[in-house]
Protein backbone atom coordinates (compact mmCIF):
# COMPACT_ATOMS: atom_id res chain seq x y z
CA UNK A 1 55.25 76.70 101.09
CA UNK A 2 56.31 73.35 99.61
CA UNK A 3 53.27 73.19 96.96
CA UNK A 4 51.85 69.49 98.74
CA UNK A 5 47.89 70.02 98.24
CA UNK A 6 47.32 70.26 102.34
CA UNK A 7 49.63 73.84 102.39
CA UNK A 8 48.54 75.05 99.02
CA UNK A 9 44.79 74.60 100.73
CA UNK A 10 46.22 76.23 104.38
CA UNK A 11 48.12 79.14 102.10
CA UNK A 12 44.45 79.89 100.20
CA UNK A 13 42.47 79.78 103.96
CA UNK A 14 45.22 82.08 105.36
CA UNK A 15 45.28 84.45 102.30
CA UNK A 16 41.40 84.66 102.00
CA UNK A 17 41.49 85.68 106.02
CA UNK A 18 44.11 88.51 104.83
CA UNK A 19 42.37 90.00 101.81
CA UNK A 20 38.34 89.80 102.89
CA UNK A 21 39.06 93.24 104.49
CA UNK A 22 41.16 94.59 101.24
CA UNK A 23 38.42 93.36 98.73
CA UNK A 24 35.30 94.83 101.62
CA UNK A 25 36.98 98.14 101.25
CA UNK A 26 36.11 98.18 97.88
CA UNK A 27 32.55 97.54 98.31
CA UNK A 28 33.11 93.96 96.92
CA UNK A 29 32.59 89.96 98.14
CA UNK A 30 35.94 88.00 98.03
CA UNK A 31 33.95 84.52 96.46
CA UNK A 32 37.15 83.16 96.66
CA UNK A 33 41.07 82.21 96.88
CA UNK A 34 42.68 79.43 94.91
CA UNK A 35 46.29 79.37 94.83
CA UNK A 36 48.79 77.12 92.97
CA UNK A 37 52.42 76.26 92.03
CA UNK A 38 54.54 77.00 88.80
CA UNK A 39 58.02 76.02 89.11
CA UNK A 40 59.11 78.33 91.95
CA UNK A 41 56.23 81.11 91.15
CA UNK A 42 53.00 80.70 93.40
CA UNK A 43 49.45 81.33 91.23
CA UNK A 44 46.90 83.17 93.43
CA UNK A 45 43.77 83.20 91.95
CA UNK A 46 41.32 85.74 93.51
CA UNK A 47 37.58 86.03 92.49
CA UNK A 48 35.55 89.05 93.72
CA UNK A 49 31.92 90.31 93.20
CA UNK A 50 29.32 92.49 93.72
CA UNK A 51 27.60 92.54 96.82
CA UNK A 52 24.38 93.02 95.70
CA UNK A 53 22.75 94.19 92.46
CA UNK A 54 22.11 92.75 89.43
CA UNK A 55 25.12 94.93 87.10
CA UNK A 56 28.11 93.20 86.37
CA UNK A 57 31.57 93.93 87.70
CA UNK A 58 33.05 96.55 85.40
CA UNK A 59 36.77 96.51 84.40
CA UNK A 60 37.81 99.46 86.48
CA UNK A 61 36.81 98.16 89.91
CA UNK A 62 38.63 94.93 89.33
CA UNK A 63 41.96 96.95 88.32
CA UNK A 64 41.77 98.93 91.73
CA UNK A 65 41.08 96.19 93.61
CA UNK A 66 43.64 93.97 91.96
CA UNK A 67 45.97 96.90 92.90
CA UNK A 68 44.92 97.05 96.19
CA UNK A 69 45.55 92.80 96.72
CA UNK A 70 48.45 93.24 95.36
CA UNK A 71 49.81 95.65 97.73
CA UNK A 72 48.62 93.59 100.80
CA UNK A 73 50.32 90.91 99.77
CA UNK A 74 53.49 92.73 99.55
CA UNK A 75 52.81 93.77 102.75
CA UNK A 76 51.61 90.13 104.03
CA UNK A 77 53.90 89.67 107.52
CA UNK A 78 53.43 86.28 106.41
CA UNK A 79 54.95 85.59 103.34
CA UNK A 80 57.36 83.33 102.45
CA UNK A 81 58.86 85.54 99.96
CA UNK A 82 58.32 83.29 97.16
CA UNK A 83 57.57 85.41 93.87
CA UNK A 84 53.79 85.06 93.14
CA UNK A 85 51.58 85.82 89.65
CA UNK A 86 47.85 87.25 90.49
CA UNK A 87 45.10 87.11 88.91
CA UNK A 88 42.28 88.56 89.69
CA UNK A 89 38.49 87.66 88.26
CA UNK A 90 35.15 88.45 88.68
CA UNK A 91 32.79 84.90 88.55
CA UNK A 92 31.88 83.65 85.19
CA UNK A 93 28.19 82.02 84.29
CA UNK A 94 29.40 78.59 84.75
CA UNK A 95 30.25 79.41 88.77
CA UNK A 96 27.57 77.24 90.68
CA UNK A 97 24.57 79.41 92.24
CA UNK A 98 25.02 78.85 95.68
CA UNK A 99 23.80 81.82 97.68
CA UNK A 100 21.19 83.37 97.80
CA UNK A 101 22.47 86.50 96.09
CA UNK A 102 24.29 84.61 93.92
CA UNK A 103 20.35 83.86 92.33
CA UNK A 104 19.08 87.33 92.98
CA UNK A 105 21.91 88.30 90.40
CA UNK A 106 20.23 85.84 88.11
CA UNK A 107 17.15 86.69 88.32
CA UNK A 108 15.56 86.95 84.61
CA UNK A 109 18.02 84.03 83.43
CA UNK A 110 17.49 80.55 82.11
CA UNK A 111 18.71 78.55 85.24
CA UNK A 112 19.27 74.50 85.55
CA UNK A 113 18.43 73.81 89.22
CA UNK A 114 19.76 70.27 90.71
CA UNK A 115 16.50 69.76 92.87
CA UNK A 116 17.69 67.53 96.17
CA UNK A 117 14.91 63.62 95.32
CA UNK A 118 14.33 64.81 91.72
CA UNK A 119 15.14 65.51 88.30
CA UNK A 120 17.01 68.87 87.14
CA UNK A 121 14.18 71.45 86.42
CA UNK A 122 15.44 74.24 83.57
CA UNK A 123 13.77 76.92 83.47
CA UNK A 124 14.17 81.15 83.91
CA UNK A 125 14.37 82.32 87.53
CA UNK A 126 11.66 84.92 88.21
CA UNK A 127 12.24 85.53 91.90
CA UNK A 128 14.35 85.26 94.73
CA UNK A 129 13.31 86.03 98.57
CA UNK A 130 14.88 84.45 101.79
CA UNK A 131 13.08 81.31 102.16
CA UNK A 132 14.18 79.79 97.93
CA UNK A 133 13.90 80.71 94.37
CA UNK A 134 10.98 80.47 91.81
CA UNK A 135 11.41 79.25 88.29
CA UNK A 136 9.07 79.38 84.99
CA UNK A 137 10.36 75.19 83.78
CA UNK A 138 10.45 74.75 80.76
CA UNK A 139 8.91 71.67 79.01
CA UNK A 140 10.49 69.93 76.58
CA UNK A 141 9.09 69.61 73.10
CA UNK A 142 9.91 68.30 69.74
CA UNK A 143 12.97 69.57 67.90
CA UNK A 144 12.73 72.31 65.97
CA UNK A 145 9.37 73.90 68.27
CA UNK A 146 9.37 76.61 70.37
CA UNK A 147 9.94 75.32 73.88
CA UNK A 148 6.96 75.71 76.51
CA UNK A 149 6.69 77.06 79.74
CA UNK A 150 4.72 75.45 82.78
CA UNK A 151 3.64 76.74 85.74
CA UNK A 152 5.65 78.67 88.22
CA UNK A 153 7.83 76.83 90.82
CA UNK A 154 8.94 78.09 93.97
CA UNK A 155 11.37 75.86 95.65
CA UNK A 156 13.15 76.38 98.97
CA UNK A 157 16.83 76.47 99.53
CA UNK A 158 17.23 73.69 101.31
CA UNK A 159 15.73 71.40 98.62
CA UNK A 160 18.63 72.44 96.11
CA UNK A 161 21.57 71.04 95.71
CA UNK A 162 22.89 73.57 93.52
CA UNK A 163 22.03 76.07 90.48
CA UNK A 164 24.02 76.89 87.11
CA UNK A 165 23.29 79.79 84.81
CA UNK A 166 22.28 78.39 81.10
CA UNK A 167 23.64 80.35 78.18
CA UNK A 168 20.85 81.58 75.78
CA UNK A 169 21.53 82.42 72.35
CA UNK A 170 18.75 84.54 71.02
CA UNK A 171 17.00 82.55 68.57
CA UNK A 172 16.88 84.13 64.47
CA UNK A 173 12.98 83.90 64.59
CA UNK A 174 13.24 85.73 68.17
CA UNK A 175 15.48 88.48 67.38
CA UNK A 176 14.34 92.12 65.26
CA UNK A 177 16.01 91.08 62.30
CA UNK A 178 15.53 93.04 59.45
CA UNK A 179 16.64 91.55 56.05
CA UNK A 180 18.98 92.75 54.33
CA UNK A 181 17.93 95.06 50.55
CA UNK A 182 20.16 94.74 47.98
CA UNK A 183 19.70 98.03 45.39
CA UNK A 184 19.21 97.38 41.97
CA UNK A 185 23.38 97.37 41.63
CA UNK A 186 23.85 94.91 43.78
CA UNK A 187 21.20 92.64 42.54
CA UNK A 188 22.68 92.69 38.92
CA UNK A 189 26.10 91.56 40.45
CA UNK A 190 24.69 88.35 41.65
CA UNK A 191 25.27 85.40 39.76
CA UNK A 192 22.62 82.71 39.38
């Protein structure tokens, strides 16, 4: 493999063909294969996932399946014996929602939705069947008020372009906070 982008592409196609099966045994999706060069060392980048469910991937399951890759491509009839680095991944939130189960994994999260002749709708996905998605939008308001909701949206697949998870941080007057007592110690130690 001489690293030019057309092979590095061919070597990820041809590797993704060998591992599906590896990554299937373990009752996981192979999203996908990137690989790339450092020096003499090739980087192949695998990310798997659930197949269905809304859980995430724990720890252990990517260990044995990273153990599992590994060992087919030591065995790969193919290789061109270069010495390769793996990595292996589950998806992160900012991977594009592009499947359907991709959004039935998200269901109950703030989504932005790139809506094919219109403006990006935000809102929290609700539901997910064959046909498309519906969202709760939000409206926006004023700085500093709480945001509103409007009414629910389905939409169909074929009228998004794509989706991206939106990472909430749980607002202070949202969460159970309870404040904090100082005892009569503590209060004497503060200065004024």
């Amino acid at each position: 493999m001489t690293g030019k982008p057309a092979d590095i592409q061919l070597e990820a196609t041809r590797l993704t063909e060998l591992l599906e099966p590896t990554v299937a045994s373990h009752q996981l999706v192979l999203e996908e294969v990137h690989v790339r060069r450092a020096g003499d060392t090739r980087i192949v980048h695998v990310v798997v996932d659930l197949v269905d469910g809304t859980a995430g991937l724990e720890l252990d399951a990517v260990a044995e399946v990273s153990r599992s890759i590994s060992e087919a491509l030591d065995a790969d009839p193919h290789d061109t014996s270069d010495p390769y680095e793996l990595e292996v991944s589950s998806p992160g939130t900012s991977r594009p929602l592009t499947l359907p189960r991709h959004w039935k994994r998200n269901v109950g999260r703030m989504v932005k939705v790139n809506v094919i002749g219109e403006d990006n709708l935000l809102g929290r996905l609700v539901s997910v069947d064959d046909a498309g998605i519906t969202i709760v939008p939000e409206i926006e308001v004023k700085k500093g008020m709480k945001p509103k909701q409007g009414e629910s949206r389905p939409l169909e697949f074929g009228s998004i372009r794509r989706g991206n998870v939106e990472v909430e941080f749980t607002r202070a007057e949202a969460a159970d906070l309870q404040e904090l007592e100082l005892d009569d110690e503590d209060d004497e130690n503060v200065e004024a």
